[in-house]
C-alpha atoms as a PDB file:
ATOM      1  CA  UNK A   1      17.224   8.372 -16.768  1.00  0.00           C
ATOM      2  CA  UNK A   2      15.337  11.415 -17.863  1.00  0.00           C
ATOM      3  CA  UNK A   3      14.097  13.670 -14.973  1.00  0.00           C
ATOM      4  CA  UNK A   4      11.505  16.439 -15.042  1.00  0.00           C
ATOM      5  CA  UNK A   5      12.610  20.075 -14.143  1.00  0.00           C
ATOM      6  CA  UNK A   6      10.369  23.234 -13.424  1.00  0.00           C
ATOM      7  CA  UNK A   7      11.999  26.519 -15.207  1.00  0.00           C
ATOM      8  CA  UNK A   8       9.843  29.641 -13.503  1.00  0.00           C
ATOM      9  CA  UNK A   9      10.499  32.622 -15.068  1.00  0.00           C
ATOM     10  CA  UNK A  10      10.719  35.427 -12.739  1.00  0.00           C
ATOM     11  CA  UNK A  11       9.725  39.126 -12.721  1.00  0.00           C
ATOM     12  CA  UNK A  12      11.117  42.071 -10.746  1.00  0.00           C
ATOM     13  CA  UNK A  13       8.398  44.300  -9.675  1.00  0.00           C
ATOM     14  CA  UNK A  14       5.181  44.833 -12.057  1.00  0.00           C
ATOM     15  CA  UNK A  15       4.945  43.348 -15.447  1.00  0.00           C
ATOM     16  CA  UNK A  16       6.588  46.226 -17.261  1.00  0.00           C
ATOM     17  CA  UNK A  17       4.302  48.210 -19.637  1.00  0.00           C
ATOM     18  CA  UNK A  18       5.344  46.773 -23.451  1.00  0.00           C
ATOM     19  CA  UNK A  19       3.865  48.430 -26.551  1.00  0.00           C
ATOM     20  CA  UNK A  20       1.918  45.648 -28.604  1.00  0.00           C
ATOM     21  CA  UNK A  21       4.333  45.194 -31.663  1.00  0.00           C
ATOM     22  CA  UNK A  22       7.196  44.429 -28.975  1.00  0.00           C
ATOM     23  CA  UNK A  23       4.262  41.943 -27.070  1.00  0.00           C
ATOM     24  CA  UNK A  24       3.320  40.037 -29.911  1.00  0.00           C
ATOM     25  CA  UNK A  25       7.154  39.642 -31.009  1.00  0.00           C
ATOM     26  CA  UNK A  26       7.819  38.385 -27.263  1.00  0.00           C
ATOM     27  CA  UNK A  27       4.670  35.817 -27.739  1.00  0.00           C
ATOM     28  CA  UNK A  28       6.123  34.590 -31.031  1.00  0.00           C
ATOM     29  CA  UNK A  29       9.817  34.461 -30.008  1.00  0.00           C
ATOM     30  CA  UNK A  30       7.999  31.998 -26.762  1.00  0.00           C
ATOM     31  CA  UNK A  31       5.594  29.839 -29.314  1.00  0.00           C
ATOM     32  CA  UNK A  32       8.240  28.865 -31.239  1.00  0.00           C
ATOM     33  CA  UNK A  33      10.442  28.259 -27.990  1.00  0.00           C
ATOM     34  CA  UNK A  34       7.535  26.035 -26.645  1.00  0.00           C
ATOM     35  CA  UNK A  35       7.056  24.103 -30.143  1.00  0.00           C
ATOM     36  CA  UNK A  36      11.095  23.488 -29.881  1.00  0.00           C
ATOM     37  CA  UNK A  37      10.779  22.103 -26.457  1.00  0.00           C
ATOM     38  CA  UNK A  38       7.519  20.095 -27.928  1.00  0.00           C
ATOM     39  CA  UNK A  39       9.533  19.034 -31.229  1.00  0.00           C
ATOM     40  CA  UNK A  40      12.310  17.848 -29.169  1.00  0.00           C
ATOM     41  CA  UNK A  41      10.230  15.812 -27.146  1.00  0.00           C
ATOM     42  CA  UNK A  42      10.674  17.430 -23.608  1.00  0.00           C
ATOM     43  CA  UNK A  43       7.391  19.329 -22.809  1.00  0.00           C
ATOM     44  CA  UNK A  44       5.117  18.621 -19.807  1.00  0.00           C
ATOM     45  CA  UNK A  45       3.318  21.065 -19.743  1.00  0.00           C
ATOM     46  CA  UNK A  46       3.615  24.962 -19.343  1.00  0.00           C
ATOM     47  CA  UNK A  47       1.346  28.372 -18.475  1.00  0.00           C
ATOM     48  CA  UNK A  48       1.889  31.877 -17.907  1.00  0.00           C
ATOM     49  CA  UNK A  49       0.855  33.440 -14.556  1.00  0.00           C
ATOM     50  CA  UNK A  50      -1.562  36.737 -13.871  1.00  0.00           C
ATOM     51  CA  UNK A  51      -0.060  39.439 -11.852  1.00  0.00           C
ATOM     52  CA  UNK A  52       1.288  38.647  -8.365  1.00  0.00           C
ATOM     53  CA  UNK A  53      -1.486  40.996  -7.021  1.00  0.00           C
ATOM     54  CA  UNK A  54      -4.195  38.303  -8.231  1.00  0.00           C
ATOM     55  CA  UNK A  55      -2.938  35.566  -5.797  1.00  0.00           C
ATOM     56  CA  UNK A  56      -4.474  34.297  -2.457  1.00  0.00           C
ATOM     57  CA  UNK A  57      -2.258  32.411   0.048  1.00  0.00           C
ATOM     58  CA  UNK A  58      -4.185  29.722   1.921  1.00  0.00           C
ATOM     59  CA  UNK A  59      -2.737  29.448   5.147  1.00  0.00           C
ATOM     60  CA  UNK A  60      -4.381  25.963   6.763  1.00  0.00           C
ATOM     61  CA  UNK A  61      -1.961  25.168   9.256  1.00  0.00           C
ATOM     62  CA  UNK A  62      -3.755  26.503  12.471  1.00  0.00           C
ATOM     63  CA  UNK A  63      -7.191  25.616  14.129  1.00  0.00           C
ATOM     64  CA  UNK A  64      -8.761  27.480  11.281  1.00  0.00           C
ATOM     65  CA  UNK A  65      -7.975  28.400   8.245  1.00  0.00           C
ATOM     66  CA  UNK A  66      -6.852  31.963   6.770  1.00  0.00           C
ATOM     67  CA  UNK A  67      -7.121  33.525   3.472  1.00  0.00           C
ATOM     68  CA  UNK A  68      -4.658  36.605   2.292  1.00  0.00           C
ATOM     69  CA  UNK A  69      -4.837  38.527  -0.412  1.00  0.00           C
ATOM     70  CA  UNK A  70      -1.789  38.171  -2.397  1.00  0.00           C
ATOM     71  CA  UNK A  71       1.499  35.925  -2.588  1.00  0.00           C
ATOM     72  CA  UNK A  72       2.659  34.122   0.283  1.00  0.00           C
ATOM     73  CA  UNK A  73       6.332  36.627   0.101  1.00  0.00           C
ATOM     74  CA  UNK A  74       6.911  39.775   0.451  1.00  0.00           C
ATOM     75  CA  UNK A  75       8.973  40.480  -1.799  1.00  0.00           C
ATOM     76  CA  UNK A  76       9.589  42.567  -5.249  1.00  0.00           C
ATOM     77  CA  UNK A  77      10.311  39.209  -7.436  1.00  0.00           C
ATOM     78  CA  UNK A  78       7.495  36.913  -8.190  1.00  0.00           C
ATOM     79  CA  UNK A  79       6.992  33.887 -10.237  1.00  0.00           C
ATOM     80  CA  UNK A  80       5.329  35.368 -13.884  1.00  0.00           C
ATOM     81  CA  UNK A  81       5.307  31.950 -15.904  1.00  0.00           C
ATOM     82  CA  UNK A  82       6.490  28.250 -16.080  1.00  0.00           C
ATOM     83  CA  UNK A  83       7.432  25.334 -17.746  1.00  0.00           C
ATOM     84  CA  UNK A  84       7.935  21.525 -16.704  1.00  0.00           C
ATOM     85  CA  UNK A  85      10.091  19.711 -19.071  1.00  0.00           C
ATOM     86  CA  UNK A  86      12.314  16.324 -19.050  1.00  0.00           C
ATOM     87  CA  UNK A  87      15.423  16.028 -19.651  1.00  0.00           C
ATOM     88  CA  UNK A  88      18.559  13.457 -19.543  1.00  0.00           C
ATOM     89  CA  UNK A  89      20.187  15.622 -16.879  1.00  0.00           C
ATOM     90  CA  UNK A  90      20.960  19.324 -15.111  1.00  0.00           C
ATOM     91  CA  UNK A  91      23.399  20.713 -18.654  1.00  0.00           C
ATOM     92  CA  UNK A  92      20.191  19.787 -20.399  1.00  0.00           C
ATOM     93  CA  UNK A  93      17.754  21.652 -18.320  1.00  0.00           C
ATOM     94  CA  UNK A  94      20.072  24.419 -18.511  1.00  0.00           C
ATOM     95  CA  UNK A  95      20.520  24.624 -22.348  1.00  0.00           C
ATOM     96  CA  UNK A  96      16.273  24.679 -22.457  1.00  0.00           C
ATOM     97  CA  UNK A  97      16.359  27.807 -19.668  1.00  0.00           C
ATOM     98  CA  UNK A  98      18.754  29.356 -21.676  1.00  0.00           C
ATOM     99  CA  UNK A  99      16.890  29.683 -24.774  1.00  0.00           C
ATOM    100  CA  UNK A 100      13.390  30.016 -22.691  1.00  0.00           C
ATOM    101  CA  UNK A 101      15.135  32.967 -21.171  1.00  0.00           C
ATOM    102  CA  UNK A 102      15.820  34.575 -24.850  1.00  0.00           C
ATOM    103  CA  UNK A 103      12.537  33.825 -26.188  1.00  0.00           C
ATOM    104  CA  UNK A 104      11.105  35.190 -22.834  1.00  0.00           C
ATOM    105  CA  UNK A 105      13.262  38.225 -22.047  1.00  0.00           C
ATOM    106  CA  UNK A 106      13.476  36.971 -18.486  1.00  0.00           C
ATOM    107  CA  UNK A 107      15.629  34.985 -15.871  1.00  0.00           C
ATOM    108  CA  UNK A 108      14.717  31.462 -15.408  1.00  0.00           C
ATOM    109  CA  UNK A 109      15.400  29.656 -12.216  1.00  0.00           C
ATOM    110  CA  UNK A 110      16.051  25.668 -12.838  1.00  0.00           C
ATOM    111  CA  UNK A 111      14.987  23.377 -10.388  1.00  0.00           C
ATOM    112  CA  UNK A 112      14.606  19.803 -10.202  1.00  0.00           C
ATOM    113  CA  UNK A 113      11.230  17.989  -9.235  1.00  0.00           C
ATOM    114  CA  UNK A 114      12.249  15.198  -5.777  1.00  0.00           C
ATOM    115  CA  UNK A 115      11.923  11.595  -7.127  1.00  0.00           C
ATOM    116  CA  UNK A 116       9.641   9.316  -6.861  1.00  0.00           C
ATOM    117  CA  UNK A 117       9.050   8.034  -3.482  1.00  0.00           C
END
């Protein structure tokens, strides 16, 4: 039975600095990833992410609630970009983040979404 999978693609540090031929050969080598994954029947849905400096953590679990600016961890890798996607089983996931990687130029962590409950 098909399952759906989130691969993140993850950043270390700021988005680096590309010059715009090397950009717009990244965004084609990722369309034509994403109509693949469309094509093949396994796309959700997907989206890139603005800079980890453009987030606000909600924290709502006190008697009131508090806004931060910026990502919930402190930490030099952040989350830059996603895609949800089925597929029969974890080696198929896998193959997708592998060529989502390419396309990308990034590491892509695989994780599975909890069943139905």
């Amino acid at each position: 039975m098909a399952q759906q999978y989130l691969l993140s693609v993850w950043h270390v540090g700021a988005y680096p600095e590309v010059d715009p031929e090397t950009m717009q050969a990244q965004f084609a080598a990722v369309n034509a990833f994403n109509q693949e994954v469309m094509d093949a029947g396994a796309w959700v849905f997907a989206g890139g992410l603005m800079p980890h400096d453009t987030a606000t953590t909600v924290d709502n679990t006190g008697a009131e609630m508090v806004l931060s600016d910026g990502p919930f961890a402190e930490t030099k890798e952040h989350i830059g970009g996603f895609w949800v996607i089925t597929a029969e089983n974890l080696d198929e996931a896998l193959r997708w983040a592998a060529k989502g990687s390419k396309a990308c130029e990034n590491k892509v962590e695989v994780r599975p979404f909890q069943g139905e409950v």
